[in-house]
Protein backbone atom coordinates (compact mmCIF):
# COMPACT_ATOMS: atom_id res chain seq x y z
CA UNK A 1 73.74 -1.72 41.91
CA UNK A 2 77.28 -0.85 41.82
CA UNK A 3 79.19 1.26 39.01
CA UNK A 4 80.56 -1.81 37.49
CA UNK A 5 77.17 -3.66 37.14
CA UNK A 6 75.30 -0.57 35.56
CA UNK A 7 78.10 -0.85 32.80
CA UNK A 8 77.63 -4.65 32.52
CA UNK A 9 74.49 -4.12 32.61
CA UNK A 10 73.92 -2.12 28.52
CA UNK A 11 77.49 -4.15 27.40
CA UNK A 12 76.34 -5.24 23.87
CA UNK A 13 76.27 -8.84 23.13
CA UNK A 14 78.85 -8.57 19.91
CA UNK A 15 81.91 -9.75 18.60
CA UNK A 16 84.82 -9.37 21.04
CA UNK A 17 88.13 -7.47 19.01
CA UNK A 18 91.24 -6.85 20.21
CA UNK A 19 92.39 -3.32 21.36
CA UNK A 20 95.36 -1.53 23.12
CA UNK A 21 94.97 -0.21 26.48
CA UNK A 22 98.00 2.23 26.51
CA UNK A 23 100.72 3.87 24.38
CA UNK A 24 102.74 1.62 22.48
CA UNK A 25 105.23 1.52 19.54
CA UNK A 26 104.88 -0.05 16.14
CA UNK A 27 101.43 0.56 15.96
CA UNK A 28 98.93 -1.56 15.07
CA UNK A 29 96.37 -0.69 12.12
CA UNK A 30 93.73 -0.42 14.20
CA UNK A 31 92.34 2.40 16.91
CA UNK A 32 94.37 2.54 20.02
CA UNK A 33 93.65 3.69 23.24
CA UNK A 34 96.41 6.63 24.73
CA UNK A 35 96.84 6.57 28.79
CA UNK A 36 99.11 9.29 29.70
CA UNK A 37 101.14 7.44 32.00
CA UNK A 38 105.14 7.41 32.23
CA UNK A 39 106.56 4.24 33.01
CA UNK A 40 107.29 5.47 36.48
CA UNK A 41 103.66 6.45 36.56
CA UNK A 42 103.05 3.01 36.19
CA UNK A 43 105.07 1.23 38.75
CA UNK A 44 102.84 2.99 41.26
CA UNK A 45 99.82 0.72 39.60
CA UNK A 46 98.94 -2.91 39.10
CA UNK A 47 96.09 -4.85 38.32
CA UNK A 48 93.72 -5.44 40.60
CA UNK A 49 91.17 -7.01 38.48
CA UNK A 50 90.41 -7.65 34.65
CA UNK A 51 88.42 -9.36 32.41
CA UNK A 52 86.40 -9.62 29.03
CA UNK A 53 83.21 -11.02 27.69
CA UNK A 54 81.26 -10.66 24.71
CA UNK A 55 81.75 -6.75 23.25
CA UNK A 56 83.26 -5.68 26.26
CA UNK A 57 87.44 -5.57 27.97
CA UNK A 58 87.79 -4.16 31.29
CA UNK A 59 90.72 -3.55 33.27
CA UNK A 60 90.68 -2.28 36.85
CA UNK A 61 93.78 -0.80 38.13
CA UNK A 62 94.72 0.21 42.04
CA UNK A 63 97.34 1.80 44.33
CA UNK A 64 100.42 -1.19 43.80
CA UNK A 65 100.37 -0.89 48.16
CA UNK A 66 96.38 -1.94 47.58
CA UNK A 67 94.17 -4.67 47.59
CA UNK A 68 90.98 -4.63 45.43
CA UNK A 69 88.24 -5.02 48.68
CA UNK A 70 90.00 -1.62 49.99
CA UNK A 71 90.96 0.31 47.63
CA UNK A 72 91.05 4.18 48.03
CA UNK A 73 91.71 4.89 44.67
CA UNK A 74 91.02 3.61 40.95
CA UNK A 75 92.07 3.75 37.07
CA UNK A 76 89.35 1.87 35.09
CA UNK A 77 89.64 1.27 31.69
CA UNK A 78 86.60 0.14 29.43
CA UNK A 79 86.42 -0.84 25.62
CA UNK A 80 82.89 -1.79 24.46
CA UNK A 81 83.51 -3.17 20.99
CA UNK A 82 81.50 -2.56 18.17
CA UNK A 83 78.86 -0.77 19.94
CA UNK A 84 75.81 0.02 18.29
CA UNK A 85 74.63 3.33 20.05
CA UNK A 86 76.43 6.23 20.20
CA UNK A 87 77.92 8.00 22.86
CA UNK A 88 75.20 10.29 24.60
CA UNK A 89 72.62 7.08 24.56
CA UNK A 90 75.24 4.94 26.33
CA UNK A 91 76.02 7.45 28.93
CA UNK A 92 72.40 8.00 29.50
CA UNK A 93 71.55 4.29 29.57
CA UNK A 94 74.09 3.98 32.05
CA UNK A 95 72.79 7.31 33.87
CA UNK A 96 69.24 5.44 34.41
CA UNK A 97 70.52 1.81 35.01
CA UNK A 98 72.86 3.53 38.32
CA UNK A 99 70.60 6.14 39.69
CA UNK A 100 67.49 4.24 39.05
CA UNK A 101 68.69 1.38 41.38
CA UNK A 102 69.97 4.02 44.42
CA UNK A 103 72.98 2.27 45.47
CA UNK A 104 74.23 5.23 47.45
CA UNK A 105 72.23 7.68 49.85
CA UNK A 106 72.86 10.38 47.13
CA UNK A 107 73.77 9.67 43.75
CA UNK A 108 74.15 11.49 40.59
CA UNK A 109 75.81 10.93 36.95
CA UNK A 110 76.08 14.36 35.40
CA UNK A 111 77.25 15.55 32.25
CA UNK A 112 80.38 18.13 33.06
CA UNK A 113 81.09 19.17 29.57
CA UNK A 114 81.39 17.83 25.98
CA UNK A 115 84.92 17.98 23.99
CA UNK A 116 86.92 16.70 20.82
CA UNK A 117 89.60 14.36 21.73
CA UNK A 118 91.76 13.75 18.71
CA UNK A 119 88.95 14.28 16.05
CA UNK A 120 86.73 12.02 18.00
CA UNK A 121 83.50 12.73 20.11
CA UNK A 122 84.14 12.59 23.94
CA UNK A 123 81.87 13.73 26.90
CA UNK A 124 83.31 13.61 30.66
CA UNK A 125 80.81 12.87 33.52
CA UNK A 126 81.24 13.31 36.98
CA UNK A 127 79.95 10.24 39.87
CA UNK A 128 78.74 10.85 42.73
CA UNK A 129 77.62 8.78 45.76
CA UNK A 130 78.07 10.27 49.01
CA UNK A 131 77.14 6.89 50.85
CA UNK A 132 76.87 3.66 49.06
CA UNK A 133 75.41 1.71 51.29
CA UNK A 134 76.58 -1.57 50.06
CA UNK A 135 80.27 -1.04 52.13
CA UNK A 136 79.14 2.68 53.87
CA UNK A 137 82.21 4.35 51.78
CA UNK A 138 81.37 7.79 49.76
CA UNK A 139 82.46 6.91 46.43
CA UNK A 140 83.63 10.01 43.41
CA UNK A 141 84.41 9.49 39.94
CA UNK A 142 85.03 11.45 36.92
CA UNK A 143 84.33 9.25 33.73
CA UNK A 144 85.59 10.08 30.21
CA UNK A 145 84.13 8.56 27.11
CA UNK A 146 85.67 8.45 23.41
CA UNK A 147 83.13 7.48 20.69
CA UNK A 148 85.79 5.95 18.03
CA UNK A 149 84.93 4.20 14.69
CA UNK A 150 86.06 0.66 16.15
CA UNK A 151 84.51 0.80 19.73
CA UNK A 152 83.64 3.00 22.72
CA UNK A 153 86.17 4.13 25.56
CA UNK A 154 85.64 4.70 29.04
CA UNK A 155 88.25 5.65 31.12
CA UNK A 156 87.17 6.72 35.22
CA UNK A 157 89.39 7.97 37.78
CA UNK A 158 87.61 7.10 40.82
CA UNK A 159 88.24 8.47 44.81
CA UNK A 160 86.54 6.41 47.38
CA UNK A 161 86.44 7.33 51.44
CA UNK A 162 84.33 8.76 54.38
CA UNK A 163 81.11 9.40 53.34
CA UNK A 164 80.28 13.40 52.45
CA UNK A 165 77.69 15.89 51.90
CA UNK A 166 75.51 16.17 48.69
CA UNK A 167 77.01 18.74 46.29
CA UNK A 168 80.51 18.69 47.85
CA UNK A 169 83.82 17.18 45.83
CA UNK A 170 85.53 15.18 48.61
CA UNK A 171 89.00 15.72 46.67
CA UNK A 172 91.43 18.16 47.48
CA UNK A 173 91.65 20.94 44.89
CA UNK A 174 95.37 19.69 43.90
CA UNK A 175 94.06 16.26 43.54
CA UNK A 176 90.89 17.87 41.09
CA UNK A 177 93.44 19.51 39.21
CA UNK A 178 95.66 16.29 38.59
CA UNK A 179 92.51 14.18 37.68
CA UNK A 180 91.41 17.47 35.01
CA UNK A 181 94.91 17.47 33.37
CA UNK A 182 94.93 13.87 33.62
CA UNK A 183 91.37 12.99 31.59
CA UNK A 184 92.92 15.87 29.20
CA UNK A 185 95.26 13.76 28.03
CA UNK A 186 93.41 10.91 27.32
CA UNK A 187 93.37 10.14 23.37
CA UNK A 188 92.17 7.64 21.29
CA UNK A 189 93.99 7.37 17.70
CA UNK A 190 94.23 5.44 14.60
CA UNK A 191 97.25 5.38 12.56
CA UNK A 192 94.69 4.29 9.26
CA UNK A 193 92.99 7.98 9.50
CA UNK A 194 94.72 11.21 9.15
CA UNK A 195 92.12 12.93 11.07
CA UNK A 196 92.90 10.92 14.00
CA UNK A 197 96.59 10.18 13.56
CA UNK A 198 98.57 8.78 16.46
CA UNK A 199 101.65 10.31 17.79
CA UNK A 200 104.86 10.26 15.86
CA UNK A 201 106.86 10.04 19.38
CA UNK A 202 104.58 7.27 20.72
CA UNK A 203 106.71 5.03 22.58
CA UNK A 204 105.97 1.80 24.78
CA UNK A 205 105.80 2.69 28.79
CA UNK A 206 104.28 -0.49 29.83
């Protein structure tokens, strides 16, 4: 079972809702989704695949010099709409569905800490498959998740290569670090709550 099935896999069957994926201006009154990305930051991305169906929008970004069989590296983006468990039962649902089905010689979903992220809930977990041996590639992902009032966010940075050891991180440390800083400025807001209020320099990048 890949990464992307096990999510597929406990995606509620509810009404689909419209939601941003990144920064933008003239915001909406509804809960928007914050990726800390420049516009320059994004010229170095496209899409490499996308997609909805019922509670659930998904967009898969790559390297813009990538294809989506062989990519090395990868900014997914998930909003599960009007989901009816919380945060830690998702994660954990999704932390039996992929290790349960060993898709990888070694394989792990681990909690690496709990946080607030604007006034909102938010746990980041770390992936790890040191073989999967659907394509032979050692795969490594951190995961971020938002529990909002209008829908769940899950946003993964995810490193795939030569296979590695159990226990190592097959990132450089400079890499780690950008990934860290990166996931830290993740934010979810909602310009209808104080206690999550967006940005008052938010400005389109995309």
């Amino acid at each position: 079972m890949s990464l992307r099935a096990a999510i597929l896999a406990i995606a509620p069957a509810c009404a689909l809702l419209s939601s941003a994926l990144h920064a933008q201006s003239g915001m909406e009154a509804a809960e928007q989704l914050l990726i800390p990305f420049s516009a320059e930051d994004w010229r170095k991305w496209k899409v490499g695949a996308q997609g909805k169906r019922q509670g659930l929008t998904m967009v898969e970004y790559i390297p813009r010099d990538q294809a989506i069989e062989t990519w090395d590296r990868m900014l997914t983006v998930q909003i599960f709409h009007r989901m009816p468990i919380g945060l830690a039962d998702f994660m954990g649902r999704m932390k039996a569905n992929f290790e349960g089905k060993q898709p990888c010689d070694q394989t792990a979903l681990n909690l690496v800490e709990t946080r607030q992220v604007n006034g909102y809930a938010a746990s980041l977990h770390r992936l790890t498959c040191t073989r999967n041996k659907q394509n032979g590639k050692g795969e490594f992902t951190y995961m971020l998740g938002i529990q909002g009032r209008d829908a769940l966010y899950l946003v993964q940075q995810a490193w795939r290569g030569e296979p590695y050891a159990d226990g190592a991180v097959p990132l450089s440390k400079a890499e780690l670090k950008a990934w860290q800083a990166f996931v830290g400025k993740v934010q979810v807001c909602d310009p209808r709550a104080a206690e999550h209020a967006c940005p008052k320099d938010l400005k389109r990048t995309r």
